[in-house]
Protein backbone atom coordinates (compact mmCIF):
# COMPACT_ATOMS: atom_id res chain seq x y z
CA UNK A 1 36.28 28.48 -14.25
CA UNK A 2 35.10 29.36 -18.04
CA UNK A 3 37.14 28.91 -20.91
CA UNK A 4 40.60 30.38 -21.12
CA UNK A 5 40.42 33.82 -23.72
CA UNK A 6 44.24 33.97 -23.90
CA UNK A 7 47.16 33.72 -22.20
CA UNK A 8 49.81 35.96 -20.91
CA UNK A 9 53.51 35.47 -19.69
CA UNK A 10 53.36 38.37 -16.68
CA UNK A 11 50.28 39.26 -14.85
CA UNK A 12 49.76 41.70 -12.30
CA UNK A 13 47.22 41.32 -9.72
CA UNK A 14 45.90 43.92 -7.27
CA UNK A 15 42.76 44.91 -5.58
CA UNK A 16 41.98 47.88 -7.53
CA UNK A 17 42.38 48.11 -11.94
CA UNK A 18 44.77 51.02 -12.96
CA UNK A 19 40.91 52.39 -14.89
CA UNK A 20 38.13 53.53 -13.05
CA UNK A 21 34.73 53.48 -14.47
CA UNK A 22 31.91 55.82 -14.15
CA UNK A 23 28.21 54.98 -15.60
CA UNK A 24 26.94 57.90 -17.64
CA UNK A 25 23.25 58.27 -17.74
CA UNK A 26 22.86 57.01 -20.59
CA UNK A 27 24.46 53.85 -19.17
CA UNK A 28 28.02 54.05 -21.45
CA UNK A 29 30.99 53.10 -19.29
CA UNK A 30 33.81 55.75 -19.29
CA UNK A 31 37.18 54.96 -17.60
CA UNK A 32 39.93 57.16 -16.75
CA UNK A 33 43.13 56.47 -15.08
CA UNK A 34 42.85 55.57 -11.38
CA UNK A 35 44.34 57.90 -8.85
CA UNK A 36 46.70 56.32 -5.99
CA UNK A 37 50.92 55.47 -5.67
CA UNK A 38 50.18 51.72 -6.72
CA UNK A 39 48.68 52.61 -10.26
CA UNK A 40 51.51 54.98 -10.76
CA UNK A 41 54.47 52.99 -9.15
CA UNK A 42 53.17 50.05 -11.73
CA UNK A 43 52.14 51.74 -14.57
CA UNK A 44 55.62 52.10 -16.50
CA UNK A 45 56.21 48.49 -15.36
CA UNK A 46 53.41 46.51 -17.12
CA UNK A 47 53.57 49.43 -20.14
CA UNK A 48 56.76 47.80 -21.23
CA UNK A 49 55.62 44.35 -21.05
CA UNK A 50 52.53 42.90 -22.92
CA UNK A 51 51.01 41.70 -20.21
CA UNK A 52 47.36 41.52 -17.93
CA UNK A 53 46.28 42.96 -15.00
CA UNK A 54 43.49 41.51 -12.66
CA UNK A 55 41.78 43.50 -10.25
CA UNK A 56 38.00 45.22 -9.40
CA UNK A 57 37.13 47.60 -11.19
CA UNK A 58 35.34 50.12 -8.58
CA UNK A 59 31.78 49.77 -9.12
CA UNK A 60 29.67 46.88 -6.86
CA UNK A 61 27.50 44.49 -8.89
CA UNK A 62 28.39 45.61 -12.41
CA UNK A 63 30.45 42.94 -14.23
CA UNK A 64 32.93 43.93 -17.13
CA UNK A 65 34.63 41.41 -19.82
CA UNK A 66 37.61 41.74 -20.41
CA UNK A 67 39.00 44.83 -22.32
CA UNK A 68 42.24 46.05 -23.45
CA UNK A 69 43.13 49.94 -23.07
CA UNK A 70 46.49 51.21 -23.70
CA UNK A 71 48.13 48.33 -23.88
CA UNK A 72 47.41 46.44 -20.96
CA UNK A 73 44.85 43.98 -20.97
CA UNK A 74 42.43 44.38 -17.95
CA UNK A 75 40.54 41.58 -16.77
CA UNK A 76 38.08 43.25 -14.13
CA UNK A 77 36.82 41.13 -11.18
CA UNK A 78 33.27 41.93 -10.09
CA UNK A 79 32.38 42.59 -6.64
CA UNK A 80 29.02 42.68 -4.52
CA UNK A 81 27.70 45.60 -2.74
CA UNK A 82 28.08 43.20 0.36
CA UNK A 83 31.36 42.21 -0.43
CA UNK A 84 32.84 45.99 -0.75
CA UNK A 85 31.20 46.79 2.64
CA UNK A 86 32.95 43.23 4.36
CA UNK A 87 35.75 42.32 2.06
CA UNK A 88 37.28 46.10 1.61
CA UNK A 89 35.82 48.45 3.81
CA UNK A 90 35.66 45.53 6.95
CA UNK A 91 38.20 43.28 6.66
CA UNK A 92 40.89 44.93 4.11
CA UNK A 93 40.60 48.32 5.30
CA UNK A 94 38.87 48.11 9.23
CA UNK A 95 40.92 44.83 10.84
CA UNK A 96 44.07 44.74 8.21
CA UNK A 97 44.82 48.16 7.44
CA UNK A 98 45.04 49.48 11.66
CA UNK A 99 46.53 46.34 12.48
CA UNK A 100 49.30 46.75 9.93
CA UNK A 101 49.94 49.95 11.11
CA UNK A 102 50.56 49.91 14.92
CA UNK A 103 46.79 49.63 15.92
CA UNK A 104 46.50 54.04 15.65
CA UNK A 105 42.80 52.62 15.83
CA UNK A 106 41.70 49.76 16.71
CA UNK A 107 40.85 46.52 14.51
CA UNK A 108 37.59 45.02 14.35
CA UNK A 109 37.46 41.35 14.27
CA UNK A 110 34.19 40.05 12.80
CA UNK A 111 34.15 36.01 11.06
CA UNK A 112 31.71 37.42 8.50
CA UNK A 113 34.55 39.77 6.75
CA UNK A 114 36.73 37.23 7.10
CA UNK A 115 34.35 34.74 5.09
CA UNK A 116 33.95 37.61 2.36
CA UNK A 117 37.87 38.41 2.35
CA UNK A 118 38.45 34.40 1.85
CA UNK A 119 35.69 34.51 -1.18
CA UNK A 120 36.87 37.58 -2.71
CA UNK A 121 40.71 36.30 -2.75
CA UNK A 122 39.66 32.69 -4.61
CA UNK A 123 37.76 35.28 -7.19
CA UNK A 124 41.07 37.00 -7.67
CA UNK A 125 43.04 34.03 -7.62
CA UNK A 126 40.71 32.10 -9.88
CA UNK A 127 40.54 34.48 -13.03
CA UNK A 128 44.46 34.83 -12.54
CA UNK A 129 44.62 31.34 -12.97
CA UNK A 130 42.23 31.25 -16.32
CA UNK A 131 44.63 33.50 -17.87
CA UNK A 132 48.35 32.55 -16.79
CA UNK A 133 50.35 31.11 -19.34
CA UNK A 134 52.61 27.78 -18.76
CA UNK A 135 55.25 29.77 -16.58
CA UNK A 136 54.12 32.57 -16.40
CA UNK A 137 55.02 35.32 -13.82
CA UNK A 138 52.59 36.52 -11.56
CA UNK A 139 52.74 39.56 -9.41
CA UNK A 140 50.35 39.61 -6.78
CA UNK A 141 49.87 42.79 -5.02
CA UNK A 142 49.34 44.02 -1.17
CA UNK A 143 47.06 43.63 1.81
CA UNK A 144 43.46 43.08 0.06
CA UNK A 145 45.18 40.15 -1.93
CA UNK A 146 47.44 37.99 1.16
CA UNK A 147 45.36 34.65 0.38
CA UNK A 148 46.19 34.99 -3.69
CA UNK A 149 49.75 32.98 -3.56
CA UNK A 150 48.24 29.57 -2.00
CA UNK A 151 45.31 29.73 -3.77
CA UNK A 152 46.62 30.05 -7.08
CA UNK A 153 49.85 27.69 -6.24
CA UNK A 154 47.04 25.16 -5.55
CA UNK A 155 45.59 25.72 -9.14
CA UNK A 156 48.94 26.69 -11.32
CA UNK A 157 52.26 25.50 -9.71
CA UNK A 158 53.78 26.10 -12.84
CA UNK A 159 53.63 29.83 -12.32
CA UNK A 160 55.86 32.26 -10.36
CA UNK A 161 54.56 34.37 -8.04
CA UNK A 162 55.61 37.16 -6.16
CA UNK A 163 54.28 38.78 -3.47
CA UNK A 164 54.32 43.09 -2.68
CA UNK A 165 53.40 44.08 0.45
CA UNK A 166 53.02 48.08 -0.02
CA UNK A 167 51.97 48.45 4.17
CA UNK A 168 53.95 48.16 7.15
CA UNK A 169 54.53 44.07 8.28
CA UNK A 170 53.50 44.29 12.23
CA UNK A 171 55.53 42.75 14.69
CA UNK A 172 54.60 39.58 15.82
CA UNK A 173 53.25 40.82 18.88
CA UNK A 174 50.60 42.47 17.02
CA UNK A 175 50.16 40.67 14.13
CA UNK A 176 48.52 37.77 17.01
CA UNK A 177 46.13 39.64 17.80
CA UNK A 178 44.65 38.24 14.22
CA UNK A 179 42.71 35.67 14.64
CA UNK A 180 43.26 34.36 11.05
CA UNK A 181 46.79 34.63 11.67
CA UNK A 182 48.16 31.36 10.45
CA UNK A 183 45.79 31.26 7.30
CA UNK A 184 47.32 34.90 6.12
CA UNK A 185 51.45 33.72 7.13
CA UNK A 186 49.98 30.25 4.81
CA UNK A 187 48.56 32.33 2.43
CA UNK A 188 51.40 34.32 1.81
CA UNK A 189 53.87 31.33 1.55
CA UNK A 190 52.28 30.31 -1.71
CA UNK A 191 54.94 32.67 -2.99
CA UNK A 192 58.01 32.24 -4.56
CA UNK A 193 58.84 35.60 -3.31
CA UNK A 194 57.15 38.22 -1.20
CA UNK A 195 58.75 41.69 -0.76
CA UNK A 196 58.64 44.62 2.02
CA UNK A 197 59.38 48.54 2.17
CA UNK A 198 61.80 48.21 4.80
CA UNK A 199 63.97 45.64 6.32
CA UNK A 200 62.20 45.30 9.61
CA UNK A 201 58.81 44.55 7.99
CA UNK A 202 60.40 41.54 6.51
CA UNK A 203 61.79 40.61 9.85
CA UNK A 204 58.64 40.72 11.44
CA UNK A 205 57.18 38.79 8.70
CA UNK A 206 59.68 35.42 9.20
CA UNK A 207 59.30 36.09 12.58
CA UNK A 208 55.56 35.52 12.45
CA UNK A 209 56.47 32.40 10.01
CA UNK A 210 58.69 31.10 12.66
CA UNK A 211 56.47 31.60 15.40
CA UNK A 212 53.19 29.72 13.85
CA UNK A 213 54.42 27.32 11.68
CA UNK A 214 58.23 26.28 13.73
CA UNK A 215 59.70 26.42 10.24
CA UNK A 216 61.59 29.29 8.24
CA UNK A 217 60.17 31.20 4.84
CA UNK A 218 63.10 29.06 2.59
CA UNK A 219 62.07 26.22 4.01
CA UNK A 220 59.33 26.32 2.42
CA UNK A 221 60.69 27.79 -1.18
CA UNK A 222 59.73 31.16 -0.30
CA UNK A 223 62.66 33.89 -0.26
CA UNK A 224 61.79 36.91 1.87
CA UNK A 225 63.66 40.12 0.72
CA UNK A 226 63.08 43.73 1.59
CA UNK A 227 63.40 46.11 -1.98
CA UNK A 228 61.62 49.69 -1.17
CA UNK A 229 59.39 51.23 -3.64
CA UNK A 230 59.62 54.20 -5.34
CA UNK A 231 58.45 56.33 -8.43
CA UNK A 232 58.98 56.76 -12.17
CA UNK A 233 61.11 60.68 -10.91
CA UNK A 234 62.14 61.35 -14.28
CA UNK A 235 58.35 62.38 -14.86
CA UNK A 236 58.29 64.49 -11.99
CA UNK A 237 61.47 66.49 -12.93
CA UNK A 238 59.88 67.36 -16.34
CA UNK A 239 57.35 68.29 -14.49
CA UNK A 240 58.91 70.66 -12.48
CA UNK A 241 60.85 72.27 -15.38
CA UNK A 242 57.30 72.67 -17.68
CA UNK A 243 56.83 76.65 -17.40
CA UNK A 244 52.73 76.23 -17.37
CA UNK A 245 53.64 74.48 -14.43
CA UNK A 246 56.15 76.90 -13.21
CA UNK A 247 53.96 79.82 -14.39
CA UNK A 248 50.95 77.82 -11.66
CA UNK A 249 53.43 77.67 -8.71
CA UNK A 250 53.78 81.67 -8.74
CA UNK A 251 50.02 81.67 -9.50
CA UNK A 252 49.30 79.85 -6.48
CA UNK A 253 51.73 81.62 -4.07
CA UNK A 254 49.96 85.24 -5.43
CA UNK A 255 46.28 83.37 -4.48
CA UNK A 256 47.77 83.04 -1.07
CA UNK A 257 48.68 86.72 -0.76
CA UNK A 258 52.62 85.75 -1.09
CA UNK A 259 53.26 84.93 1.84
CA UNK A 260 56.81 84.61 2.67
CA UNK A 261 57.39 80.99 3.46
CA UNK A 262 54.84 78.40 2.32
CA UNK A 263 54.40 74.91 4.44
CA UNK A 264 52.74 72.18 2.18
CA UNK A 265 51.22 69.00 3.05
CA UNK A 266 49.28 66.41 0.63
CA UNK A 267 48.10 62.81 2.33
CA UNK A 268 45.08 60.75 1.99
CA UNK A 269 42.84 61.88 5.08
CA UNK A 270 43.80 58.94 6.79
CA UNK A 271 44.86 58.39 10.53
CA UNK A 272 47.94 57.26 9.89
CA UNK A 273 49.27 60.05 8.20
CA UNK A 274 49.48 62.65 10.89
CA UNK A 275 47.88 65.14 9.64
CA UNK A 276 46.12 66.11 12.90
CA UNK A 277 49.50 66.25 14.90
CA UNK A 278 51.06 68.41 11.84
CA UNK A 279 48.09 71.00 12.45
CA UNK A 280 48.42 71.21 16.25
CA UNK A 281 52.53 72.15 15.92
CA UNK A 282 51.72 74.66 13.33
CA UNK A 283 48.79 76.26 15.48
CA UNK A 284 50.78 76.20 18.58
CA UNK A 285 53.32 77.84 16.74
CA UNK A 286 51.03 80.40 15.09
CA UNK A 287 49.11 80.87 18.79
CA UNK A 288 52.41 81.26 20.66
CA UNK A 289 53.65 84.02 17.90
CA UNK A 290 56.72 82.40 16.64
CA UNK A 291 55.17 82.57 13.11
CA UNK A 292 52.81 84.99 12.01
CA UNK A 293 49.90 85.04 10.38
CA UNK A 294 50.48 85.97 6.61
CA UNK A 295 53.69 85.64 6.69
CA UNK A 296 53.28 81.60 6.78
CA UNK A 297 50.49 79.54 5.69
CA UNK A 298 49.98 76.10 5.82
CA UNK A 299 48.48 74.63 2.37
CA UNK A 300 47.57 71.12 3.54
CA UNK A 301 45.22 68.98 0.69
CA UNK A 302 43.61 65.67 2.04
CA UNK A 303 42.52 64.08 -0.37
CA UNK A 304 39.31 62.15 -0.03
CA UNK A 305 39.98 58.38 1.40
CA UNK A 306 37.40 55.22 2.59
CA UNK A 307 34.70 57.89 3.36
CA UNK A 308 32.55 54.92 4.58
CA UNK A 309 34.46 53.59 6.95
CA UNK A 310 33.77 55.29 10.68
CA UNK A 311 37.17 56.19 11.81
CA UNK A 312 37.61 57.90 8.46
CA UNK A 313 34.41 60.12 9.00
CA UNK A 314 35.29 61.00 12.45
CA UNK A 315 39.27 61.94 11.38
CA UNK A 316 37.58 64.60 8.90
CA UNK A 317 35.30 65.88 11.23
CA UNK A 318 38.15 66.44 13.60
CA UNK A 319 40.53 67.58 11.08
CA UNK A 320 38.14 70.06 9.96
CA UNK A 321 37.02 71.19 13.32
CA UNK A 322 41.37 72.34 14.14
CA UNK A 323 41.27 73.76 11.14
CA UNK A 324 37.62 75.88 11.60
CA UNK A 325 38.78 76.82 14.91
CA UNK A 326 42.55 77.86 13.70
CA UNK A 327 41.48 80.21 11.04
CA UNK A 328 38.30 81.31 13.48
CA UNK A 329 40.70 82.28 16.01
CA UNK A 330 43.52 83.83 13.93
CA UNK A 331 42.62 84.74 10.49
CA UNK A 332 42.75 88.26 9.34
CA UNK A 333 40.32 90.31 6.78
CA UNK A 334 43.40 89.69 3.70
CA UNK A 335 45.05 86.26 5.41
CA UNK A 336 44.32 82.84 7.22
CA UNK A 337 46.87 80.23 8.64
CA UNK A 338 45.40 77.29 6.95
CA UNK A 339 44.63 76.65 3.33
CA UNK A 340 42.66 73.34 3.78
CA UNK A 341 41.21 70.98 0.50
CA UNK A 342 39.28 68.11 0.87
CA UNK A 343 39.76 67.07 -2.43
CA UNK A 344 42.15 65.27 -5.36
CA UNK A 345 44.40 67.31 -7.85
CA UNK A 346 45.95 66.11 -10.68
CA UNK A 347 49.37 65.18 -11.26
CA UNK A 348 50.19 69.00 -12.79
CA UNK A 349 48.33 70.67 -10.06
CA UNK A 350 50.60 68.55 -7.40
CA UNK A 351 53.88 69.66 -9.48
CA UNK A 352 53.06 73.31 -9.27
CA UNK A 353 51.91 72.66 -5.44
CA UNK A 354 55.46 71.03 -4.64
CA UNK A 355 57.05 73.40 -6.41
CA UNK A 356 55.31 76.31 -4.52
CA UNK A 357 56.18 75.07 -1.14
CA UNK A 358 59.10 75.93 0.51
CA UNK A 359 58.78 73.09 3.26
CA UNK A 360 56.83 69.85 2.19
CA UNK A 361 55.91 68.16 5.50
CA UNK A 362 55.63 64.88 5.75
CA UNK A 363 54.53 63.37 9.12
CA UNK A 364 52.73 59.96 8.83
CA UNK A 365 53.00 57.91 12.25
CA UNK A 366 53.20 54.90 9.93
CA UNK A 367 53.43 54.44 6.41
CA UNK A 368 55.07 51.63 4.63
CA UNK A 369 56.67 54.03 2.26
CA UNK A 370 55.41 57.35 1.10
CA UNK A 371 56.05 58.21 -2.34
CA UNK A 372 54.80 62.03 -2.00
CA UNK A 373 58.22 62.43 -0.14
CA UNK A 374 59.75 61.14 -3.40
CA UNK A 375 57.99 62.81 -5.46
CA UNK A 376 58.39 66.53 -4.01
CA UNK A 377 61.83 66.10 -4.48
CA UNK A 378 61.94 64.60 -7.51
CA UNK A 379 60.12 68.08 -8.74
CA UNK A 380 62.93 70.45 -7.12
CA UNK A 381 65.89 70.13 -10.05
CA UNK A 382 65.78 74.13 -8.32
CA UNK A 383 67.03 72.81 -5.32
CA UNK A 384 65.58 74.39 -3.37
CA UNK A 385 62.73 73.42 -0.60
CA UNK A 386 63.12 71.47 2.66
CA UNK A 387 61.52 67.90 3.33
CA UNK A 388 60.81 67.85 6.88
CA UNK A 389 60.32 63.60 7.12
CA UNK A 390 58.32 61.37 9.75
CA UNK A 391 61.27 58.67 10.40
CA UNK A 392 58.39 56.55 10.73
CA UNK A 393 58.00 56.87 6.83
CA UNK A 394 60.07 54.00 4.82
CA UNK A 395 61.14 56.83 3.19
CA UNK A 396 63.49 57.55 6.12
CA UNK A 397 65.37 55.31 5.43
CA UNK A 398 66.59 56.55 1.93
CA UNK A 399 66.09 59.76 2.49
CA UNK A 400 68.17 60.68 5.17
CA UNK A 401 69.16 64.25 4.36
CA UNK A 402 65.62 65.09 5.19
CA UNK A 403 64.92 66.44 8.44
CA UNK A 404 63.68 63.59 10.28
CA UNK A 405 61.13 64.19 12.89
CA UNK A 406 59.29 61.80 15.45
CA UNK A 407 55.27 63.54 14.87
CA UNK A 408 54.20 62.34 18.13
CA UNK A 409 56.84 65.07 19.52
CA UNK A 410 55.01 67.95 18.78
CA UNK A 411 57.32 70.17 20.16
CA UNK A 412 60.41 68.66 18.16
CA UNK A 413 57.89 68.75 15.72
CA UNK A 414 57.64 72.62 15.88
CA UNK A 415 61.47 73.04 16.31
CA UNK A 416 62.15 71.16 13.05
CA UNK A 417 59.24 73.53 10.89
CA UNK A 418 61.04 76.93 12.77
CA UNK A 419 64.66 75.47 11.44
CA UNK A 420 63.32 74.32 8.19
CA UNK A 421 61.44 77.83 7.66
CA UNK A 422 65.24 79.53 8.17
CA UNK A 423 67.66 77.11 6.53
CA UNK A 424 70.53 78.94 5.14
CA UNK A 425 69.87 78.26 1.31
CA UNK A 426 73.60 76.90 1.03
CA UNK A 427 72.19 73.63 3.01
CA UNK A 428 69.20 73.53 1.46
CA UNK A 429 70.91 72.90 -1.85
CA UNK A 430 73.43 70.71 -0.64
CA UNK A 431 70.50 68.56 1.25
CA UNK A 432 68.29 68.69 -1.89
CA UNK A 433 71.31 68.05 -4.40
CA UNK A 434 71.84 64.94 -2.10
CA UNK A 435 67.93 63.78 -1.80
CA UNK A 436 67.36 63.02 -5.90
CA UNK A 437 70.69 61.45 -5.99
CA UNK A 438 69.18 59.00 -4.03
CA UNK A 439 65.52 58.85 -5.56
CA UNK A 440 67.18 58.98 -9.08
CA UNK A 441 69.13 56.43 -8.08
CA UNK A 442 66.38 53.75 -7.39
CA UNK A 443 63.70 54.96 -9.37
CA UNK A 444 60.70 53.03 -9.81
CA UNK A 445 62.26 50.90 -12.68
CA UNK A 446 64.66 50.22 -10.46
CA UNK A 447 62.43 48.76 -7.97
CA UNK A 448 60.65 46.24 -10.60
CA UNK A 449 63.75 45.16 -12.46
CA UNK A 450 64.93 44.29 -8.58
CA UNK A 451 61.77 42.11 -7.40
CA UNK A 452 61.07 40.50 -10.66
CA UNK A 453 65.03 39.54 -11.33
CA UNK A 454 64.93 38.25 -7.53
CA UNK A 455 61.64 36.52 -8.67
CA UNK A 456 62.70 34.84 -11.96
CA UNK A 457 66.06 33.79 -10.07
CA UNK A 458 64.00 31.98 -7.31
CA UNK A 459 63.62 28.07 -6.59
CA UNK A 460 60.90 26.04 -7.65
CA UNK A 461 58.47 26.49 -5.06
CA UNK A 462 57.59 22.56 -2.75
């Protein structure tokens, strides 16, 4: 295991650093802050602690010491070319990921990504254990990482760890189908405490404990408690009170010709978000004439996501092919229905974007949270804008002022955008004014304080 460096009191493990690093040509490493909800959900937490995190760095067979960069000390985990292709894009991302959510594709099941997944969690589990100090806390961090707890217990039971699942929990009917079932309910029961988004995830999860090992979670010293994420939403309201940022929103409304009403969308081009079913209400309201063309647009930004992994490639090429064939079939010389991005904005960019919108749709057919929700409204102190809401989302069940909408109903699905497009601006406000109460109200510092009090309050884990 090497010789310990040093030794820190809280620890935070997860697949990916909170840096990426790019390789300039003349072979310096340059990192920059790593895009994605995790990073920024846990970046205020582990500012205000002195503390470590563990996790890959992004690059395959290039090795990094240890570094610290503001403030956090990163100790970077090195991964093969091999081991991206089976650990993350096969087994993390192709079996766990659709399994997790509801099989909307279906789960390959191959022993080799298994066998890399296995290897790559004792890696993780390994350098956590090289730097942990006597007692320290140690929060472990989603799907990539469910064989972490055991393996580390096995190595430090002096340590605390808790466990984040960020992804739906299946129930158990699904989560069978696994055939490495019992090792990942085993794996996860190295904790002292493992969170969910939403109640019924943890349900499902001491259901699946019941059903494969005929005990209960606390039987075993592990508490199972459902705490939903969120984000840090006093940064976002700045945000949306900045005039450059203000002064971008009318900028981008003028690119699109002004239209009258503006429906925004932002996801990860994944298949879980919904984006396709989101594009076929708005065409078949555009074809049937309800809206018109110029009047409404559609801004919709999917942002580039696991472009190596098939059902990935063949969601863009369908994605792009509704979108080629709605603005082929109904565009005008000065206006088109869709404004479609296949790429990544920053954090500014997205401000000005939410607060351009006038409905922000959300319509994932699974997600074990969805922080964009959060963060559109966190960016409307104008309160104005409507949050049309997949109840599907965890977010559903905070948010309930939202309009709530099942996506696979495409035509409530199209009733819900009409109503949302004319909501008297009375109930927008009042539904708005109601929305950040509750996202103020459990921000993301709320969230950590909750899990790690639960954590440090647990029972000495068997």
């Amino acid at each position: 295991m090497g010789g310990v460096v040093a030794t820190f009191d809280f620890i935070v493990v997860a697949n990916r650093l909170p840096a990426d690093c790019t390789i300039a040509e003349d072979g310096i490493a340059h990192w920059s802050r790593s895009p994605g909800g995790l990073v920024a959900a846990l970046e205020p937490v582990i500012h205000g602690r002195s503390g470590a995190w563990v996790g890959w760095a992004g690059l395959a067979d290039t090795p990094f010491e240890p570094f610290d960069a503001d403030g956090v000390h990163l100790v970077p985990v090195t991964l093969s070319a091999l081991e991206v292709e089976r650990y993350y894009e096969g087994f993390a991302n192709d079996t766990l990921w659709p399994l997790y959510h509801d099989v909307i594709a279906a789960p390959g099941y191959h022993r080799e990504w298994w066998e890399s997944y296995t290897r790559v969690n004792q890696r993780f589990a390994d350098a956590t254990a090289r730097i942990a100090a006597p007692g320290a806390i140690v929060w472990v961090h989603d799907y990539q990482l469910q064989l972490v707890p055991r393996m580390l217990r096995e190595q430090r039971p002096d340590v605390k760890i808790g466990f984040f699942n960020h992804i739906p929990f299946p129930p158990y009917g699904i989560f069978s189908q696994l055939p490495w079932r019992r090792q990942i309910i085993e794996g996860l029961l190295g904790s002292d405490l493992v969170g969910f988004q939403r109640a019924a995830d943890a349900a499902n999860f001491s259901r699946a404990v019941r059903r494969l090992t005929g005990t209960t979670p606390d039987a075993v010293g592990t508490k199972v408690l459902h705490v939903p994420i969120s984000i840090d939403a006093t940064i976002y309201d700045e945000l949306g009170k900045r005039e450059h940022v203000r002064e971008r929103a009318r900028d981008i409304r003028a690119s699109l010709g002004n239209p009258r009403k503006i429906l925004f969308g932002v996801d990860r081009l994944d298949y879980t978000k919904g984006i396709r079913h989101r594009i076929k209400a708005f065409g078949e309201l555009i074809e049937s004439g309800q809206l018109e063309v110029g009047d409404v647009v559609l801004v919709q930004v999917a942002s580039p996501s696991r472009e190596r992994v098939g059902p990935y490639q063949e969601l863009r090429d369908q994605v792009e092919l509704m979108v080629g064939r709605l603005n082929g079939d109904h565009s005008t010389l000065a206006h088109a229905p869709v404004a479609y991005y296949h790429q990544t904005f920053d954090r500014d960019e997205m401000a000005a974007l939410y607060l351009a919108a006038d409905v922000m749709l959300v319509t994932a057919l699974r997600d074990g949270m969805n922080l964009v929700a959060k963060e559109f409204v966190a960016t409307r102190s104008d309160l104005d804008g409507v949050l049309v809401l997949s109840e599907f989302t965890g977010a559903s069940d905070e948010l309930r002022r939202a309009v709530l909408v099942n996506p696979h109903d495409i035509d409530g699905l199209k009733a819900a955008i009409l109503s949302s497009l004319e909501m008297d601006p009375a109930e927008r406000a009042s539904r708005m004014k109601s929305l950040r109460k509750k996202v103020f109200s459990h921000d993301v510092a709320a969230w950590s304080a909750k899990f790690l009090h639960e954590l440090a309050h647990t029972k000495e884990n068997p």
